[in-house]
N, C-alpha and C. Protein backbone atom coordinates (compact mmCIF):
# COMPACT_ATOMS: atom_id res chain seq x y z
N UNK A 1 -17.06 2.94 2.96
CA UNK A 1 -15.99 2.00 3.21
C UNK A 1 -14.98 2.59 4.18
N UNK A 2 -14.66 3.63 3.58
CA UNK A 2 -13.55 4.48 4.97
C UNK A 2 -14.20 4.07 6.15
N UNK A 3 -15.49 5.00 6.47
CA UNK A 3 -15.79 4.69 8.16
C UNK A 3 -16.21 2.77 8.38
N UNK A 4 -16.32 2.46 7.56
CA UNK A 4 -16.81 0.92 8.14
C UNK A 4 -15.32 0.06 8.32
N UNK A 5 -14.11 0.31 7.90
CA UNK A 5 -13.19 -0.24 7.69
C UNK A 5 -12.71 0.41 8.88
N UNK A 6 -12.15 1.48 8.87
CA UNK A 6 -11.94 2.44 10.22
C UNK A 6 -12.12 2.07 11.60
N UNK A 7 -13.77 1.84 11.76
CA UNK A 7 -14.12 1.67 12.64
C UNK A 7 -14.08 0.07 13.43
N UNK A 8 -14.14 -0.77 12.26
CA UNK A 8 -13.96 -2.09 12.88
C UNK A 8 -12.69 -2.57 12.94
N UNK A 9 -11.47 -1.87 12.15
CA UNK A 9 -10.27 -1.95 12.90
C UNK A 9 -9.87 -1.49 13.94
N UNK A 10 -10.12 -0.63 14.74
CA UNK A 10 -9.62 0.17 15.50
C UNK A 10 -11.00 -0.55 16.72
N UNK A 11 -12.18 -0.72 16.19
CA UNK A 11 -12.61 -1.87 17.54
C UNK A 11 -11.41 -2.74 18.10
N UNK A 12 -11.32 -3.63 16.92
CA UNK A 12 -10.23 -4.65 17.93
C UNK A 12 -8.83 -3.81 18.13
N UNK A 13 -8.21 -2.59 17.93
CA UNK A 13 -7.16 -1.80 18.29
C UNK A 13 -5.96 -2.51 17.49
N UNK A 14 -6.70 -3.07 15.99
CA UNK A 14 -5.99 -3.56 15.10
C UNK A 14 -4.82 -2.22 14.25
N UNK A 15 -3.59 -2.85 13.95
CA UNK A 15 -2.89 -1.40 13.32
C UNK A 15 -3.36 -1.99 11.71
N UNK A 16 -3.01 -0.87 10.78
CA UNK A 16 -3.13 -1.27 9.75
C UNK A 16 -2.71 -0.01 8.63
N UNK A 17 -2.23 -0.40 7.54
CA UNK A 17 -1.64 0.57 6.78
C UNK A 17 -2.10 0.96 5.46
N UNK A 18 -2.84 2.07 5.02
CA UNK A 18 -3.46 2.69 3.72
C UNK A 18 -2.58 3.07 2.86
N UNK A 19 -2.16 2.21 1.51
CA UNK A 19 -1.28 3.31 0.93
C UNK A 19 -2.17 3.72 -0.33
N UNK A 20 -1.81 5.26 -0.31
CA UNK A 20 -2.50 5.98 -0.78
C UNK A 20 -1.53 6.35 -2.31
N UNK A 21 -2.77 6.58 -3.59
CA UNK A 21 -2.55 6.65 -4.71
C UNK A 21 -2.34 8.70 -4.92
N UNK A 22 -1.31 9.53 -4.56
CA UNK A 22 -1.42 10.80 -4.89
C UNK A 22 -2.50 11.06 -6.02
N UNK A 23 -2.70 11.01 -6.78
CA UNK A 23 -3.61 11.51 -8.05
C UNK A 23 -5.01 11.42 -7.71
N UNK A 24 -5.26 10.25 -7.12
CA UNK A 24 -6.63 9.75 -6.70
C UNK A 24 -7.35 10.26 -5.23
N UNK A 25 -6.60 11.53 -4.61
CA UNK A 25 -6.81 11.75 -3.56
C UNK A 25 -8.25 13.37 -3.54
N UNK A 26 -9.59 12.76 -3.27
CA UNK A 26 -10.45 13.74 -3.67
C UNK A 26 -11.54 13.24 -4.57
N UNK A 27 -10.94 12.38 -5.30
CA UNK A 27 -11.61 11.63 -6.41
C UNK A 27 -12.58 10.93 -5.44
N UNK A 28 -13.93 10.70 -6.60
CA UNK A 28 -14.97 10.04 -6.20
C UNK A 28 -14.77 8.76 -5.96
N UNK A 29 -15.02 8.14 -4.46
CA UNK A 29 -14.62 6.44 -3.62
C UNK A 29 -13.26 6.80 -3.21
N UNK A 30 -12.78 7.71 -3.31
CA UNK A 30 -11.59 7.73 -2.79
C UNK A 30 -11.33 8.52 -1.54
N UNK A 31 -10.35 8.50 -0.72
CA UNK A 31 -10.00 9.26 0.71
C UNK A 31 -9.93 10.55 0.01
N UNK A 32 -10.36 11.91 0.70
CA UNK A 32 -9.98 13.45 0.89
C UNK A 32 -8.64 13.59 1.24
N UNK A 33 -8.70 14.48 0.86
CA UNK A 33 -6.82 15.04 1.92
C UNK A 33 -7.14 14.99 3.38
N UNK A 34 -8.72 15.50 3.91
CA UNK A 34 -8.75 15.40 5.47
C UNK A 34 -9.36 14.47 5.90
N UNK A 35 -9.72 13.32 4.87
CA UNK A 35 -9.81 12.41 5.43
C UNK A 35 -8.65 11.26 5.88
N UNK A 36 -7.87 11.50 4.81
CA UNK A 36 -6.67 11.37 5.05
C UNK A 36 -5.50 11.61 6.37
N UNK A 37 -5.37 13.25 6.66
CA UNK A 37 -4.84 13.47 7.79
C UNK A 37 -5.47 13.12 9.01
N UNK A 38 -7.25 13.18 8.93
CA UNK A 38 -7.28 12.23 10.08
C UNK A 38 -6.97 10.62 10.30
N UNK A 39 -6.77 10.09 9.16
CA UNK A 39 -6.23 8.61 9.69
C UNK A 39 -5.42 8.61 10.16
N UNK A 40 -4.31 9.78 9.93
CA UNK A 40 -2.96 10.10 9.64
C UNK A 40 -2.30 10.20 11.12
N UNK A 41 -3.32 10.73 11.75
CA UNK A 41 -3.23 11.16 13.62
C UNK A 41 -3.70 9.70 13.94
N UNK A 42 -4.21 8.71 13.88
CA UNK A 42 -4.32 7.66 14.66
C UNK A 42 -2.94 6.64 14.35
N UNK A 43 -2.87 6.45 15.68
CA UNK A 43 -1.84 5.70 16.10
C UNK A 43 -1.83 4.36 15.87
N UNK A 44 -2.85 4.26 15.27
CA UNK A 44 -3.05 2.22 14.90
C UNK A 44 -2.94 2.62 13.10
N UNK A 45 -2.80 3.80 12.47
CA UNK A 45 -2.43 3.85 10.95
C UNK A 45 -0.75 4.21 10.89
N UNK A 46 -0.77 3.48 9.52
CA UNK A 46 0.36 4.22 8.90
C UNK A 46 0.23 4.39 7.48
N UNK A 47 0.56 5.48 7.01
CA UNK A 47 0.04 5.73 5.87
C UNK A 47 2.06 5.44 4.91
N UNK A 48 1.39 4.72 3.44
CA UNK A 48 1.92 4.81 2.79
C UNK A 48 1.98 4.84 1.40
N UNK A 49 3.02 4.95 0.35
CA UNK A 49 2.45 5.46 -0.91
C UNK A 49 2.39 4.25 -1.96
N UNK A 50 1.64 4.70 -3.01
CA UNK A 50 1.35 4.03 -3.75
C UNK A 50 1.21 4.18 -4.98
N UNK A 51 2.02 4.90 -5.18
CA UNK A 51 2.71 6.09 -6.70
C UNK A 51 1.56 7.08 -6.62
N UNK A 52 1.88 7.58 -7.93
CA UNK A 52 1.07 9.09 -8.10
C UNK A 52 -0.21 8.43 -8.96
N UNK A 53 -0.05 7.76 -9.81
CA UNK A 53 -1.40 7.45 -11.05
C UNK A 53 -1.32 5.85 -10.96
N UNK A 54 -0.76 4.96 -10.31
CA UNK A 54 -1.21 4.20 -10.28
C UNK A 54 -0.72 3.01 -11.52
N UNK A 55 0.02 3.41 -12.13
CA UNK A 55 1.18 2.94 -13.08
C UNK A 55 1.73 1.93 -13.24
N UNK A 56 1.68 0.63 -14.09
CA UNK A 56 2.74 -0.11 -13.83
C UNK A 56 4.34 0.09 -13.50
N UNK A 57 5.11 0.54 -12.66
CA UNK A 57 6.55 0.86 -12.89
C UNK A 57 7.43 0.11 -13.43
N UNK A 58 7.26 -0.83 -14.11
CA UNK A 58 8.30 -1.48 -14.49
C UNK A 58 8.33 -1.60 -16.26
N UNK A 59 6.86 -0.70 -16.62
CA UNK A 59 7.08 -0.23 -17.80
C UNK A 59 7.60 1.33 -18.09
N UNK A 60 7.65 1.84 -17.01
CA UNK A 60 7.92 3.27 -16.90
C UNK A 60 9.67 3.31 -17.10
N UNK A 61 9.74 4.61 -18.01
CA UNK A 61 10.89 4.76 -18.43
C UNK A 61 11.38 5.57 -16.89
N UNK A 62 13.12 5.79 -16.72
CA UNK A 62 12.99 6.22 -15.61
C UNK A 62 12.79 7.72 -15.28
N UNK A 63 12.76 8.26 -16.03
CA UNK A 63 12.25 9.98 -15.74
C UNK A 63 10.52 9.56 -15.15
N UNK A 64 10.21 8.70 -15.74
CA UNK A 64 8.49 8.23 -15.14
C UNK A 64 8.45 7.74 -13.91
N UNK A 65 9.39 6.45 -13.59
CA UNK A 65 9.55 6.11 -12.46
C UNK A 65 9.69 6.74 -11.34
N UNK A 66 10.73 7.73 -11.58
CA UNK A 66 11.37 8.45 -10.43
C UNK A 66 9.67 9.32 -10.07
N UNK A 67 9.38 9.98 -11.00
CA UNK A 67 8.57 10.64 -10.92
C UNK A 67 7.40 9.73 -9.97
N UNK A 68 7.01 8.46 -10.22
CA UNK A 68 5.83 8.15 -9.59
C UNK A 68 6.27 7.70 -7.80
N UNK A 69 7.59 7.50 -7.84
CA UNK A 69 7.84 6.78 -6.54
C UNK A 69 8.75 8.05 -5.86
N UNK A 70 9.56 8.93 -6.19
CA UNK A 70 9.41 10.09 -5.38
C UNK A 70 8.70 11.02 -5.30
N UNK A 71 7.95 11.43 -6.40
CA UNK A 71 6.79 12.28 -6.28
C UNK A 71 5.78 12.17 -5.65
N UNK A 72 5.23 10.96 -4.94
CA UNK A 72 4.15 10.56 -4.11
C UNK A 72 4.78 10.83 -2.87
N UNK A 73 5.93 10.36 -2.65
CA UNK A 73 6.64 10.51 -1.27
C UNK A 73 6.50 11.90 -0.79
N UNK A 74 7.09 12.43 -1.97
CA UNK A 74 7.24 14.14 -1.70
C UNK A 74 5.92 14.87 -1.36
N UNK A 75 4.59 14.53 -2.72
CA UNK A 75 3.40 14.96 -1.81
C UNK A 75 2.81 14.38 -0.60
N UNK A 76 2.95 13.04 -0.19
CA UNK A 76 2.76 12.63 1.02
C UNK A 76 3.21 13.21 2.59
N UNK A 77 4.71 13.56 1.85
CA UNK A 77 5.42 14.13 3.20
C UNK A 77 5.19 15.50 3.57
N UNK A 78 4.82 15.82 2.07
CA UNK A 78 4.44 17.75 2.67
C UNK A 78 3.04 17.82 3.05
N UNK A 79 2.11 17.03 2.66
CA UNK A 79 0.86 17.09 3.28
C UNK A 79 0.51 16.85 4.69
N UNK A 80 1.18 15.73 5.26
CA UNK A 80 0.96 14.97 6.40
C UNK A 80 2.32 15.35 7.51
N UNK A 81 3.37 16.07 6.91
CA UNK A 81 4.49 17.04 7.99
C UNK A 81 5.20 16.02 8.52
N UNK A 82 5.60 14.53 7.89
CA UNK A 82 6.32 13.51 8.33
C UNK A 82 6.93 12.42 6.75
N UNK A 83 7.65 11.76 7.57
CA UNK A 83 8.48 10.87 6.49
C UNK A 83 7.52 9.74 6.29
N UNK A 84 7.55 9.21 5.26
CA UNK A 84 6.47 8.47 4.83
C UNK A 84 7.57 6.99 4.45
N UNK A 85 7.79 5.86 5.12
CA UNK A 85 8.95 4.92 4.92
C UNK A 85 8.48 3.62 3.95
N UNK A 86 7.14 3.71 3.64
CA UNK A 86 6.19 2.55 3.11
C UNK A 86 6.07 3.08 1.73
N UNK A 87 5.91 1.67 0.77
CA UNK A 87 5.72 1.97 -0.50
C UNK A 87 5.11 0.51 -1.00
N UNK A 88 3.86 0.73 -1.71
CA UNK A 88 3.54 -0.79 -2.10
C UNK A 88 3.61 -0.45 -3.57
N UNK A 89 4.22 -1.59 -4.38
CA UNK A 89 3.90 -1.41 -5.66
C UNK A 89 2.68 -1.38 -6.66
N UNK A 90 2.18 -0.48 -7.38
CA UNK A 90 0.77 -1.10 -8.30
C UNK A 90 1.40 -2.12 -8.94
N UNK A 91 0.14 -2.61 -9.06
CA UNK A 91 -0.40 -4.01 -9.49
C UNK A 91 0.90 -4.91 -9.12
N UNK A 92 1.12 -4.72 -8.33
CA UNK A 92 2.25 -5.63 -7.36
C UNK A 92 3.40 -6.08 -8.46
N UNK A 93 3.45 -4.66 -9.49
CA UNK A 93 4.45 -5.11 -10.05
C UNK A 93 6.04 -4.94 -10.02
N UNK A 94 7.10 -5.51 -9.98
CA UNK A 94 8.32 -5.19 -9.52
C UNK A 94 9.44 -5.52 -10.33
N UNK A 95 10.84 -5.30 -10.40
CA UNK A 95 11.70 -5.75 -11.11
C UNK A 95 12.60 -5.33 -10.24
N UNK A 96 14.25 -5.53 -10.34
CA UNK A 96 15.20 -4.82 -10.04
C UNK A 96 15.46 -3.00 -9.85
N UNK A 97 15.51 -2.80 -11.08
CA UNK A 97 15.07 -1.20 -11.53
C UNK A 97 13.94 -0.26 -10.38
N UNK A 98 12.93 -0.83 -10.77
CA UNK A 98 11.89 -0.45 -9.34
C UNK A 98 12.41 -0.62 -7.99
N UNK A 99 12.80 -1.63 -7.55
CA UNK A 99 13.11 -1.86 -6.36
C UNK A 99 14.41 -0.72 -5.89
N UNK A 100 15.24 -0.69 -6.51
CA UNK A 100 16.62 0.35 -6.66
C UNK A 100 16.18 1.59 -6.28
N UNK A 101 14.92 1.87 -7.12
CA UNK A 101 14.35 3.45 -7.46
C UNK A 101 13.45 3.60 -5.84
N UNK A 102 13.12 2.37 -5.30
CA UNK A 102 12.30 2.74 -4.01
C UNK A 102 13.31 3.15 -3.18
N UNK A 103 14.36 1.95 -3.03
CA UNK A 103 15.06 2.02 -1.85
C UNK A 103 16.08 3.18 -2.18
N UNK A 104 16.38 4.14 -3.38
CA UNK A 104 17.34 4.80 -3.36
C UNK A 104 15.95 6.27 -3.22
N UNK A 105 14.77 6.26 -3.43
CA UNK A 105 14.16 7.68 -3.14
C UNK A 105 14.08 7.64 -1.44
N UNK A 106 14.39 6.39 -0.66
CA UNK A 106 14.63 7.16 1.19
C UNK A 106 13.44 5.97 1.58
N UNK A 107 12.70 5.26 0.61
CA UNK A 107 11.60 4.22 1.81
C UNK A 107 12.58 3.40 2.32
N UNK A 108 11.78 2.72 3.45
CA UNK A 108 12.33 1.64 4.15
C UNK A 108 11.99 0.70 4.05
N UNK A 109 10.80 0.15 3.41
CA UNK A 109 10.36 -1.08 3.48
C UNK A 109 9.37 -0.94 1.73
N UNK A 110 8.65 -2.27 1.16
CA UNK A 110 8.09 -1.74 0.03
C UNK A 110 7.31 -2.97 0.13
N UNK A 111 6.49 -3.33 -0.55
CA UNK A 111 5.35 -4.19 -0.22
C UNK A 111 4.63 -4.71 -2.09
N UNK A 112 4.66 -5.85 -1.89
CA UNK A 112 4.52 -6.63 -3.74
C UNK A 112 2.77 -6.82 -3.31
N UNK A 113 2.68 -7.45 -4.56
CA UNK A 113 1.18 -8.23 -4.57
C UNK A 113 1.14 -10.00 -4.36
N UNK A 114 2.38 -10.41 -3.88
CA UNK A 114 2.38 -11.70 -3.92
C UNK A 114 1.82 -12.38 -2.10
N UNK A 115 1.10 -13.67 -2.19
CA UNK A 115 0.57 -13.51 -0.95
C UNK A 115 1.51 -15.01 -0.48
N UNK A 116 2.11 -14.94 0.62
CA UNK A 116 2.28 -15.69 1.14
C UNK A 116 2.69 -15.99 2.89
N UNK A 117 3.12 -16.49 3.33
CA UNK A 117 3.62 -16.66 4.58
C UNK A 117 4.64 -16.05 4.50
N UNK A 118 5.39 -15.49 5.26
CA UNK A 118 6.53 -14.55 5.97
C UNK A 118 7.57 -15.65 6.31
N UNK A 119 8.76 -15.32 6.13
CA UNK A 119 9.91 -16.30 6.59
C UNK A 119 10.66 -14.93 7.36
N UNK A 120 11.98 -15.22 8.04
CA UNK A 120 12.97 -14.51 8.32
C UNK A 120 13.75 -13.62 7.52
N UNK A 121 13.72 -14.69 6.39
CA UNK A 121 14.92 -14.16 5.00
C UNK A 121 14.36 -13.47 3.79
N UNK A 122 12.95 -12.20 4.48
CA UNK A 122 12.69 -11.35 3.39
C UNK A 122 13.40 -10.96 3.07
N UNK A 123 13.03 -10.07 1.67
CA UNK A 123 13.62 -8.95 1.40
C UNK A 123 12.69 -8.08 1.83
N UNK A 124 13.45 -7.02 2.42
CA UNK A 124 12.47 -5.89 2.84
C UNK A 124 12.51 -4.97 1.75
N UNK A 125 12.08 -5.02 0.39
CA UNK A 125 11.72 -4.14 -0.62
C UNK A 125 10.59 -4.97 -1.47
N UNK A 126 10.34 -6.49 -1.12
CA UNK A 126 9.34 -6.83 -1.79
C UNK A 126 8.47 -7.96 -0.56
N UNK A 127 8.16 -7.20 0.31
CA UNK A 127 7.30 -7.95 1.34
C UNK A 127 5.65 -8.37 0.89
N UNK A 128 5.90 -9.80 1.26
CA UNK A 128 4.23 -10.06 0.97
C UNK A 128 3.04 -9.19 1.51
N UNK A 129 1.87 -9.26 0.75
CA UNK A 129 0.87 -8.48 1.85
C UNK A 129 -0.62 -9.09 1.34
N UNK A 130 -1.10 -8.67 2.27
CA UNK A 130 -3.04 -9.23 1.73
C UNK A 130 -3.46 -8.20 1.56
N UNK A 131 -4.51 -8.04 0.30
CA UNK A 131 -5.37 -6.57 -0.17
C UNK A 131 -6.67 -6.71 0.87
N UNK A 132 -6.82 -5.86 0.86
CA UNK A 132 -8.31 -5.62 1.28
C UNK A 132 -9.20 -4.96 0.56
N UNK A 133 -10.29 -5.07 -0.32
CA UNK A 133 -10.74 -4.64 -1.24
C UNK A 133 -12.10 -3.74 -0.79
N UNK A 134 -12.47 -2.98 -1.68
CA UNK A 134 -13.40 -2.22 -1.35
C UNK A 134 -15.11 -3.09 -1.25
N UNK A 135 -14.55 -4.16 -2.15
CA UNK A 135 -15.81 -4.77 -2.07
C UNK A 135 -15.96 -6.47 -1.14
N UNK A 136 -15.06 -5.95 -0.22
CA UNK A 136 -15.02 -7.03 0.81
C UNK A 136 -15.62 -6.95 1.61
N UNK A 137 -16.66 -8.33 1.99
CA UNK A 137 -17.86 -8.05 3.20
C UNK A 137 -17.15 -8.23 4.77
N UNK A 138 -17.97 -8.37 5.66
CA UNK A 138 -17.50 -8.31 7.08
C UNK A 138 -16.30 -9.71 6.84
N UNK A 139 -17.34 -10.30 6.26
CA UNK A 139 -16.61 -12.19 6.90
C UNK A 139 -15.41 -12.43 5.46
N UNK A 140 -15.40 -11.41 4.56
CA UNK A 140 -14.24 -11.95 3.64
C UNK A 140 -13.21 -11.17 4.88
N UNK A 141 -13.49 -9.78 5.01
CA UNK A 141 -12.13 -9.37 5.34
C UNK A 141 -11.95 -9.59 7.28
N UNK A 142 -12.68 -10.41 7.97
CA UNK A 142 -11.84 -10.98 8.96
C UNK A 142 -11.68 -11.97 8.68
N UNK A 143 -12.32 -12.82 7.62
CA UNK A 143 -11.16 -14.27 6.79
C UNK A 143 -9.64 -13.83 6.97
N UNK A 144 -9.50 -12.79 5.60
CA UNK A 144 -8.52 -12.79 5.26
C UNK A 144 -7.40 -12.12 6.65
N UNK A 145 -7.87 -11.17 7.77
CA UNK A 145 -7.28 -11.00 8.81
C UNK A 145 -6.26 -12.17 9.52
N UNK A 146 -7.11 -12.94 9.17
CA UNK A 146 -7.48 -14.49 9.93
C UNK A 146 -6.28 -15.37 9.12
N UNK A 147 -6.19 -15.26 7.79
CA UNK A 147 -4.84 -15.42 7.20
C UNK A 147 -5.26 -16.75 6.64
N UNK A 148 -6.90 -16.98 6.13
CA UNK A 148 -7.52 -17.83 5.42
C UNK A 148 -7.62 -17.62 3.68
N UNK A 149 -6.88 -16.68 3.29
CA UNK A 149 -6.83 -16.33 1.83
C UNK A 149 -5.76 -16.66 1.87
N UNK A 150 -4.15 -16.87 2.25
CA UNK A 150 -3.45 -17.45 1.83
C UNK A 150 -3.23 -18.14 0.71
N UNK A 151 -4.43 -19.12 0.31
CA UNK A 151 -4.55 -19.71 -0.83
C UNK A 151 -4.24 -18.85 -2.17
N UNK A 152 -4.11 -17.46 -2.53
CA UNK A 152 -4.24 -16.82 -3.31
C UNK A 152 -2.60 -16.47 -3.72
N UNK A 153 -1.91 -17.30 -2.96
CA UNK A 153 -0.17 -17.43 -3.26
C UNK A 153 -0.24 -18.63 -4.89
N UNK A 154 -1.47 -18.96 -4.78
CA UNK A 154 -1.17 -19.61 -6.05
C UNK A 154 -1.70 -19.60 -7.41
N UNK A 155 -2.41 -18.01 -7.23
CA UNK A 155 -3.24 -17.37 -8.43
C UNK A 155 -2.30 -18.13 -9.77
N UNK A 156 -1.19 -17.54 -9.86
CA UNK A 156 -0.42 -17.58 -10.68
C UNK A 156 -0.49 -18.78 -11.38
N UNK A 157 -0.74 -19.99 -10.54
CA UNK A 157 -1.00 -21.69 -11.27
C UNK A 157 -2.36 -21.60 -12.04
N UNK A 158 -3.02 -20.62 -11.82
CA UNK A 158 -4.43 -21.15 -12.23
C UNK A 158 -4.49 -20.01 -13.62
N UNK A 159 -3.89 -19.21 -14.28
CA UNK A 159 -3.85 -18.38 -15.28
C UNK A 159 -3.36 -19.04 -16.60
C-alpha cells in the first residue's frame, strides 16, 4: 500500500498528508521510521500526527491526553528534525478539552472524521477530511479524490 499509494499520488504531483500513529511505527502494515523519513523529504507530503496509541481522547483523563497529543508531536519532531503543525483526531473524536489540548501543545491546524464540504467559516482545529483506507481499490480512492464520497457526511443518519 505505501508504494502503490505513493506512487500514484505523486504521478499526478498530487500533495497529500500521512498522519502517523507514534506506537504503530515498525509494526506489521504499518510505515518504518525510514519509510517514513523518506516520505518526509518529498515535497508533495506532509506528515502529521495522530496520537501515540491511537486512543479515543476525549475519554482520556488529562495526564493521558497531554501525553497522546504532545508526545507524538515530540516524537515526530525529533525524528523527522522539523515542526510537525498537523494533528488528526482518532476515531475523529473531539470535544472542547481535546481541541484546547491540540491547539495549546503548538499545532496549527487539526483535522475530525466528519466529511463534508469546506465553507470559509472553519474552525481550523476541527477541519473536515476524507480517509483513505488501506483497503481502497484504484477507482474507490480516485472516487473519493474526485470528492464522490461526500455522501458519507451522513453516516450519522443511518446508525
Amino acid at each position: 500500500t505505501f508504494n502503490v499509494a505513493k506512487e500514484v499520488l505523486e504521478s499526478y504531483l498530487a500533495p497529500y498528508t500521512v498522519f502517523v500513529i507514534t506506537d504503530f511505527i515498525g509494526k506489521d502494515g504499518y510505515l518504518t521510521l525510514d519509510m517514513l523519513i523518506e516520505l518526509d523529504k518529498s515535497p508533495l507530503v506532509t506528515i502529521g500526527s495522530h496520537g501515540i496509541t491511537h486512543r479515543r481522547l476525549t475519554q482520556c483523563n488529562l495526564e493521558e491526553l497531554v501525553f497522546e497529543v504532545k508526545g507524538s508531536k515530540s516524537f515526530l519532531e525529533d525524528s523527522l528534525g522539523h515542526q510537525i503543525d498537523l494533528f488528526s483526531y482518532p476515531h475523529g473524536e473531539v470535544n472542547k478539552r481535546v481541541i484546547s489540548c491540540v491547539e495549546e501543545s503548538g499545532y496549527k491546524y487539526a483535522f475530525g472524521s466528519y466529511f463534508d464540504n469546506y465553507t470559509t467559516n472553519y474552525n481550523k482545529f476541527n477541519i473536515n477530511r476524507n480517509e483513505i483506507w488501506s483497503y481502497d481499490g484504484l477507482n474507490n480512492f480516485k472516487s473519493k479524490l474526485a470528492g464522490n464520497w461526500d455522501w458519507l457526511r451522513f453516516r450519522e443518519s443511518f446508525k
